[in-house]
PDB file of N, CA and C in Angstrom:
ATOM      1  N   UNK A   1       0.853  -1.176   0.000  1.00  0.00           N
ATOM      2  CA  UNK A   1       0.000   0.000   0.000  1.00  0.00           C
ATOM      3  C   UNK A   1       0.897   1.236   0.000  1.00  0.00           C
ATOM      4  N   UNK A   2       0.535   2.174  -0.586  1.00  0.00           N
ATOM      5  CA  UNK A   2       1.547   3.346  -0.800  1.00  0.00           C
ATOM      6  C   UNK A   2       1.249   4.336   0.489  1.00  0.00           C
ATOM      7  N   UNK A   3       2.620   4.974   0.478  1.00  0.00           N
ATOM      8  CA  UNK A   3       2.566   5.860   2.069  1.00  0.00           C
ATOM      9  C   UNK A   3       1.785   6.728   1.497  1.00  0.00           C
ATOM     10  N   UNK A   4       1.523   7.993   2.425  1.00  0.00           N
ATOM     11  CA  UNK A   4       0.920   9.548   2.636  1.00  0.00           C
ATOM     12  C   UNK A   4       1.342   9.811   1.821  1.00  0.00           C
ATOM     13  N   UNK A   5       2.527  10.007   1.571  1.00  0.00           N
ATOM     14  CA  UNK A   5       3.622  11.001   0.730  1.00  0.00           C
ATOM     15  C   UNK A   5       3.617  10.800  -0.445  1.00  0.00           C
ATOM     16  N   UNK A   6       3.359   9.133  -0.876  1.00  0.00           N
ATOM     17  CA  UNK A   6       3.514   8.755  -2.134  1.00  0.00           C
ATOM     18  C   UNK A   6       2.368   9.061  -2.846  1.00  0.00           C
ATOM     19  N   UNK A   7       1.242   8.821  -1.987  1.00  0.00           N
ATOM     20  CA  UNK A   7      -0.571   9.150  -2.366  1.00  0.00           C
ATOM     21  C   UNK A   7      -0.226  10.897  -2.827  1.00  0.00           C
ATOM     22  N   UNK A   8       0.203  11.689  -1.923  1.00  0.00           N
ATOM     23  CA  UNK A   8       0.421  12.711  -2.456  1.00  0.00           C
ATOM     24  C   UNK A   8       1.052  13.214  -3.719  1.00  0.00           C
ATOM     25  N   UNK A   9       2.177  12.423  -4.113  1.00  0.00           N
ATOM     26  CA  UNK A   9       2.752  12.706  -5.174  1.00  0.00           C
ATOM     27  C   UNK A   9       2.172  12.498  -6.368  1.00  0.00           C
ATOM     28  N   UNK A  10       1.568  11.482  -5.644  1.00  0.00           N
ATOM     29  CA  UNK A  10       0.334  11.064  -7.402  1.00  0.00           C
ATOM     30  C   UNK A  10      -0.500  11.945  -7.505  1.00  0.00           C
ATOM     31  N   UNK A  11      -1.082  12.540  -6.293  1.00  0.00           N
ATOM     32  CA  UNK A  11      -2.343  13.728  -6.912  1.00  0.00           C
ATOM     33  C   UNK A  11      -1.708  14.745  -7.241  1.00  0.00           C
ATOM     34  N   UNK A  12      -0.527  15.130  -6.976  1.00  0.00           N
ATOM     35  CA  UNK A  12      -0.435  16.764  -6.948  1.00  0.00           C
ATOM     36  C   UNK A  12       0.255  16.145  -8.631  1.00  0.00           C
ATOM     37  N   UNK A  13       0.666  15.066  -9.312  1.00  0.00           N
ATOM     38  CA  UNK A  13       1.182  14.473 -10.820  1.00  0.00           C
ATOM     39  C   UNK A  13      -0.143  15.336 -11.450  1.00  0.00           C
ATOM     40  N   UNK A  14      -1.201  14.764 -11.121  1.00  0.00           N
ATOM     41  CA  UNK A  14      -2.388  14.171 -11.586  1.00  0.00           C
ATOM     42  C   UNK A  14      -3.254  16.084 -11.911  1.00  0.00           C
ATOM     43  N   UNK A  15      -3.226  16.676 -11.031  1.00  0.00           N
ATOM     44  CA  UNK A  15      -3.186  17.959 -10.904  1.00  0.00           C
ATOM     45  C   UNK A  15      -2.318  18.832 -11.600  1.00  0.00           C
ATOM     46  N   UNK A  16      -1.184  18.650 -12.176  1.00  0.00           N
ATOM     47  CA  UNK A  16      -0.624  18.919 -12.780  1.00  0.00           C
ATOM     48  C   UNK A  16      -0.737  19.045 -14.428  1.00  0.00           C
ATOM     49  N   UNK A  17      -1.667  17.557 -14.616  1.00  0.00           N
ATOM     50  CA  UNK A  17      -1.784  17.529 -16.209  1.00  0.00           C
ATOM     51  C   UNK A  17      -3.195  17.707 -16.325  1.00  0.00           C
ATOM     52  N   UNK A  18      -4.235  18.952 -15.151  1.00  0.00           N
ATOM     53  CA  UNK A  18      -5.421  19.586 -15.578  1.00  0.00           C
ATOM     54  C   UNK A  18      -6.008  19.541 -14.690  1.00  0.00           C
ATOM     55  N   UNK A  19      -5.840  18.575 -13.346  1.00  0.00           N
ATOM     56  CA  UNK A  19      -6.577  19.325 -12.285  1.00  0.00           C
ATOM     57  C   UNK A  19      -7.507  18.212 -11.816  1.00  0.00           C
ATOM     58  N   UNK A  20      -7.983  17.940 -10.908  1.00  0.00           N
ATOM     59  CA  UNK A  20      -9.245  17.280 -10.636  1.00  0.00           C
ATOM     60  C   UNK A  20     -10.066  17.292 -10.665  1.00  0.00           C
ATOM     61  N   UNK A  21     -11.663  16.482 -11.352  1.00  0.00           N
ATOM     62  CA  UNK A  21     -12.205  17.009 -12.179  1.00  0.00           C
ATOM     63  C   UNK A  21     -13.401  17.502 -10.727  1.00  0.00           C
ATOM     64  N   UNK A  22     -14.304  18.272 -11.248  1.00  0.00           N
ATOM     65  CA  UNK A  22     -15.234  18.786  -9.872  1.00  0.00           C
ATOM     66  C   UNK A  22     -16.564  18.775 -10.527  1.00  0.00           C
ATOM     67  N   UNK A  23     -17.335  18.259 -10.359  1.00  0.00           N
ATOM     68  CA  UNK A  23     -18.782  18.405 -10.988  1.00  0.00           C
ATOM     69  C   UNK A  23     -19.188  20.421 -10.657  1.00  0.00           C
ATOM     70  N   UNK A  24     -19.429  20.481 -12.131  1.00  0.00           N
ATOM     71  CA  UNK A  24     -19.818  21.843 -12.191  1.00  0.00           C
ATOM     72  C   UNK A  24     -20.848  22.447 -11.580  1.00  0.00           C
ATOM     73  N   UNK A  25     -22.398  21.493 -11.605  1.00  0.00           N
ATOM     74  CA  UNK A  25     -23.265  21.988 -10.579  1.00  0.00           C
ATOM     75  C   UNK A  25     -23.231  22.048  -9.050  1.00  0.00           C
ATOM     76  N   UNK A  26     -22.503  22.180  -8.734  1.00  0.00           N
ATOM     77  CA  UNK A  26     -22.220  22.562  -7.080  1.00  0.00           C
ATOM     78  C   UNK A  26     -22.037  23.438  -7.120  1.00  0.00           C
ATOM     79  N   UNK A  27     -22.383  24.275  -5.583  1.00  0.00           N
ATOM     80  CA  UNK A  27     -22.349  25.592  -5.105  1.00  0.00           C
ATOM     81  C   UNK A  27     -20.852  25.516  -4.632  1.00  0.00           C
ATOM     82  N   UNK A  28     -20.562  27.368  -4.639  1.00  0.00           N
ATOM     83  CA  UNK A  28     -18.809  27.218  -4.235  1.00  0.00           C
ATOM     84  C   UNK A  28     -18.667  26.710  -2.700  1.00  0.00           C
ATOM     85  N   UNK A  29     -19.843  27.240  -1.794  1.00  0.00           N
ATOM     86  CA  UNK A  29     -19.802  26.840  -0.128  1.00  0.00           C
ATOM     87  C   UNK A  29     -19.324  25.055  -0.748  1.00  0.00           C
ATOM     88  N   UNK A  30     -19.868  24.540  -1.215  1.00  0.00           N
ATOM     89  CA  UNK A  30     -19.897  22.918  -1.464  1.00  0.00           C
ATOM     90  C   UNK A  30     -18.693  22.640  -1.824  1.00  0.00           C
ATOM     91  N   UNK A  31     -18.082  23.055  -2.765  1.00  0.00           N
ATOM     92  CA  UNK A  31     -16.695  22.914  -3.505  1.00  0.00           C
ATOM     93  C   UNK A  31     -15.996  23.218  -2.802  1.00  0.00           C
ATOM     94  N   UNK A  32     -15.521  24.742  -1.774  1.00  0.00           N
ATOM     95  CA  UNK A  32     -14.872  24.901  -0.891  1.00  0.00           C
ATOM     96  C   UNK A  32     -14.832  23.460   0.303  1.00  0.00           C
ATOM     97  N   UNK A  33     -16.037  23.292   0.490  1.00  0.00           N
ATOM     98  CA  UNK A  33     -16.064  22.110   1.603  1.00  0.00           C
ATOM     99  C   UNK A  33     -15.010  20.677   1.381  1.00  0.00           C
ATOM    100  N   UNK A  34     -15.318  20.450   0.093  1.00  0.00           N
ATOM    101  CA  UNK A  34     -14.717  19.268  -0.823  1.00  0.00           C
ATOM    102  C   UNK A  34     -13.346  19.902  -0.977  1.00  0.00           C
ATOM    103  N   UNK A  35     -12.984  20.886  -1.356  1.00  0.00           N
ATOM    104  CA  UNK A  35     -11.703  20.828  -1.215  1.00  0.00           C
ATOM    105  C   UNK A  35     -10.863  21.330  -0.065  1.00  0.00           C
ATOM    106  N   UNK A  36     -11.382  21.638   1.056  1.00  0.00           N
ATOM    107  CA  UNK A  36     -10.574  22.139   2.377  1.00  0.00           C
ATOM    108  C   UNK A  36     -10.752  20.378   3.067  1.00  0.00           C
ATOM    109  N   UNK A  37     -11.662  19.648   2.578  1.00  0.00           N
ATOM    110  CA  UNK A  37     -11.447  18.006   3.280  1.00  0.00           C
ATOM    111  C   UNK A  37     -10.593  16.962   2.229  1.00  0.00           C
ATOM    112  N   UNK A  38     -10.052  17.537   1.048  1.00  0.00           N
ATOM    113  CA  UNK A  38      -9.236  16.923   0.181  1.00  0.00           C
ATOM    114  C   UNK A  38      -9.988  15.706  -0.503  1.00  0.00           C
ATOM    115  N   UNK A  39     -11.649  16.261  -0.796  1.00  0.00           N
ATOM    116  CA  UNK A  39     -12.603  14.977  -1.524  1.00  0.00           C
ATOM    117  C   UNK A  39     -12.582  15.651  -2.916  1.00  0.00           C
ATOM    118  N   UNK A  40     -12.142  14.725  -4.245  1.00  0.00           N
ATOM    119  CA  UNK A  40     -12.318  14.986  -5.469  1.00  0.00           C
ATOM    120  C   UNK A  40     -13.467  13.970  -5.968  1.00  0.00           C
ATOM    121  N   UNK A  41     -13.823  14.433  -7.258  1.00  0.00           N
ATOM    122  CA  UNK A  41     -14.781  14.157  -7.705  1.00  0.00           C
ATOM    123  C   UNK A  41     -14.482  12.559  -9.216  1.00  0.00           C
ATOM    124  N   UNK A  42     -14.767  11.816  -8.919  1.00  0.00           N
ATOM    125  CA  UNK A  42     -14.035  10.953  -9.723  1.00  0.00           C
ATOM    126  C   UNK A  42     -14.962  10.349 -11.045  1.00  0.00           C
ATOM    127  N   UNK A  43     -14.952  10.753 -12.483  1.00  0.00           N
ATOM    128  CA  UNK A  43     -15.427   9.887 -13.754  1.00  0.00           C
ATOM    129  C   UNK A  43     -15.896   8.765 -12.968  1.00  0.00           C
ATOM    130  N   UNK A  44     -16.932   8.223 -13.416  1.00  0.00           N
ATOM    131  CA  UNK A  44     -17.683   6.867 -13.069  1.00  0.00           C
ATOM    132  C   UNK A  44     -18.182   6.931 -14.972  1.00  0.00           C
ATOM    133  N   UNK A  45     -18.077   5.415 -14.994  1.00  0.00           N
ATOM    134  CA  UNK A  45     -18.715   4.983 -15.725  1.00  0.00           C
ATOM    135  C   UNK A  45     -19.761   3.834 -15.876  1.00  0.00           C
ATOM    136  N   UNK A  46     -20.747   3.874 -16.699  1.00  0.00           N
ATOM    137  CA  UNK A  46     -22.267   3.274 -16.609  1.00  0.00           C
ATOM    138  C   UNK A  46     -22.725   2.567 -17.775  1.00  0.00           C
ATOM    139  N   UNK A  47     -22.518   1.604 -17.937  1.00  0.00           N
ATOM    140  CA  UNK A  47     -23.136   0.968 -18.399  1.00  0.00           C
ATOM    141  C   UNK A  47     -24.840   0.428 -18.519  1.00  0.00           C
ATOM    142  N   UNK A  48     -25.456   0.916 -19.472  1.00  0.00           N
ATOM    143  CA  UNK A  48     -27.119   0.798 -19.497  1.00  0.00           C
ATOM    144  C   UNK A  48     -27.197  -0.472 -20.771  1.00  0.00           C
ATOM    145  N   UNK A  49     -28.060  -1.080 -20.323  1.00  0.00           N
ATOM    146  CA  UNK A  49     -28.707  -2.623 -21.627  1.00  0.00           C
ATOM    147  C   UNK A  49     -30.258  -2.423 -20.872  1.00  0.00           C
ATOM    148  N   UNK A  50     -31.166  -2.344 -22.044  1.00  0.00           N
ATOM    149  CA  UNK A  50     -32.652  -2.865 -21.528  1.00  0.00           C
ATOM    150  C   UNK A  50     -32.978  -2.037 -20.283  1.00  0.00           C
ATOM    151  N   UNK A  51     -32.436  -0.716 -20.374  1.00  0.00           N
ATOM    152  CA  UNK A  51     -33.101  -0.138 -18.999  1.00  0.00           C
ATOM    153  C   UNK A  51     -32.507  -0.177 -17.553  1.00  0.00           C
ATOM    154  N   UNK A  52     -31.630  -0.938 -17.784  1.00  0.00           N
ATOM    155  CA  UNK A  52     -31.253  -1.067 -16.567  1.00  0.00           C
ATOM    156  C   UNK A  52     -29.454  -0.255 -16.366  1.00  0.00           C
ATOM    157  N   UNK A  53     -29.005  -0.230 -15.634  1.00  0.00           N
ATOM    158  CA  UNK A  53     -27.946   0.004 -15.572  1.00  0.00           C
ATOM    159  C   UNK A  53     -26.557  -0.712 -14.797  1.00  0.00           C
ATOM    160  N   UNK A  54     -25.544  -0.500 -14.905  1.00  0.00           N
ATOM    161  CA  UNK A  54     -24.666  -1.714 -14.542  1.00  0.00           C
ATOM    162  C   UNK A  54     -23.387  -0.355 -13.904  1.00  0.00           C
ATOM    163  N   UNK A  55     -22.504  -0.794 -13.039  1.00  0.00           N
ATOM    164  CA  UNK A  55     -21.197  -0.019 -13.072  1.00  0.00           C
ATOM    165  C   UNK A  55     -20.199  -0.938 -13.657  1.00  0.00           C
ATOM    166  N   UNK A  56     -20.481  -2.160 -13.835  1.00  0.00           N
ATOM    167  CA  UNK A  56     -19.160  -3.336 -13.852  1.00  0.00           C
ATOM    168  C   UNK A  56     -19.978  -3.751 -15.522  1.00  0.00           C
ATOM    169  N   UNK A  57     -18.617  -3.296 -16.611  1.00  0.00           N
ATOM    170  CA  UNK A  57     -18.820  -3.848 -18.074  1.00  0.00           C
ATOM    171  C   UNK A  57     -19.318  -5.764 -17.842  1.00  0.00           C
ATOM    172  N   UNK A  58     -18.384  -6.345 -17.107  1.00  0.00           N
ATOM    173  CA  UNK A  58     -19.058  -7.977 -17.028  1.00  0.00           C
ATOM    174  C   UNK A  58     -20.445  -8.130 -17.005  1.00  0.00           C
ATOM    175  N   UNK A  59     -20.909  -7.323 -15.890  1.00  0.00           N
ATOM    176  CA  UNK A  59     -22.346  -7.601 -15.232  1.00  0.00           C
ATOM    177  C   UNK A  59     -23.325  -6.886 -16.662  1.00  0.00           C
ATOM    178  N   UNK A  60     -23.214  -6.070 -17.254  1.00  0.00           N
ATOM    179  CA  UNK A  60     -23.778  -5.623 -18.544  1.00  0.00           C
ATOM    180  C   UNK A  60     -23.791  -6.691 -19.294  1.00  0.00           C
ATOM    181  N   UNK A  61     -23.046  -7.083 -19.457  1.00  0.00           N
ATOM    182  CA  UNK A  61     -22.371  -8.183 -20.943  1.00  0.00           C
ATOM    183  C   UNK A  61     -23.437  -9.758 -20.221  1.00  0.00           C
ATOM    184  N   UNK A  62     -23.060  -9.949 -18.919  1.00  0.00           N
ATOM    185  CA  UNK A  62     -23.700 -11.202 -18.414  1.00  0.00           C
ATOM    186  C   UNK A  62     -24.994 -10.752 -18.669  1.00  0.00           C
ATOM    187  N   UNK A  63     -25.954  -9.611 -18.570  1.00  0.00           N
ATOM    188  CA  UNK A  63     -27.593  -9.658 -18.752  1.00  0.00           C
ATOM    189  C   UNK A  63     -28.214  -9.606 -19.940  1.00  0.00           C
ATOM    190  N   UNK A  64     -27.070  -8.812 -20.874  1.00  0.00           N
ATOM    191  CA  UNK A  64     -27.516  -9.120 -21.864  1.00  0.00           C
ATOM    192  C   UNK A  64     -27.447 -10.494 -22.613  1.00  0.00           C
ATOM    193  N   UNK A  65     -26.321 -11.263 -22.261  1.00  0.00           N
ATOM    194  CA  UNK A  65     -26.333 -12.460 -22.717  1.00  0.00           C
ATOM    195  C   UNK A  65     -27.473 -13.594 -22.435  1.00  0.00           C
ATOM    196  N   UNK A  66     -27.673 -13.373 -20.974  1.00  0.00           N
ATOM    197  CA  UNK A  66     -28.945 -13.982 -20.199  1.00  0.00           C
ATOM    198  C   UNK A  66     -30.215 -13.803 -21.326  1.00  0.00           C
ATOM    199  N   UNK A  67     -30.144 -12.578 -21.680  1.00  0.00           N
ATOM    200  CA  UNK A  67     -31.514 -11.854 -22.326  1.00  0.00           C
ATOM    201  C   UNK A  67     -31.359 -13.331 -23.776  1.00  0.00           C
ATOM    202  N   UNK A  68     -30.401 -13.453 -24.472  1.00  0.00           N
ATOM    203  CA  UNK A  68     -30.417 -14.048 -25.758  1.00  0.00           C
ATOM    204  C   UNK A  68     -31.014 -15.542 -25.661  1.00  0.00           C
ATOM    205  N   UNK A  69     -30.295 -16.219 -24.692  1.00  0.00           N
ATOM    206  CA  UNK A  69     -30.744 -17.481 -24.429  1.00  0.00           C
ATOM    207  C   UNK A  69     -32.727 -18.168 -24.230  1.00  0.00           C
TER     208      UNK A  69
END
């Protein structure tokens, strides 16, 4: 597991090539909050088949396959 220091070096890398990303609809009181407690905002991705939605590409791929049979 990586130390403090090392966790640090990766964000302030990571910050470097544009920043962390912050969902735009938040108020600044909110954003200030998130960033004086060092919480960033992280890409998620979603997978949707048939309405439903998935976070894990497998679990997508397994319902739709279910669906064919």
């Amino acid at each position: 597991m990586p130390s403090r220091s090392e966790k640090s070096y990766a964000a302030s890398q990571w910050e470097n090539e544009g920043g962390a990303m912050r969902p735009s609809t938040i108020g600044a009181d909110v954003g200030h909050k998130l960033a004086a407690h060092g919480i960033t905002a992280i890409p998620l991705t979603v997978y949707e088949w048939s309405g439903y939605r998935y976070t894990n590409a497998k679990d997508a791929i397994a319902a739709a396959e279910r669906n064919i049979r």
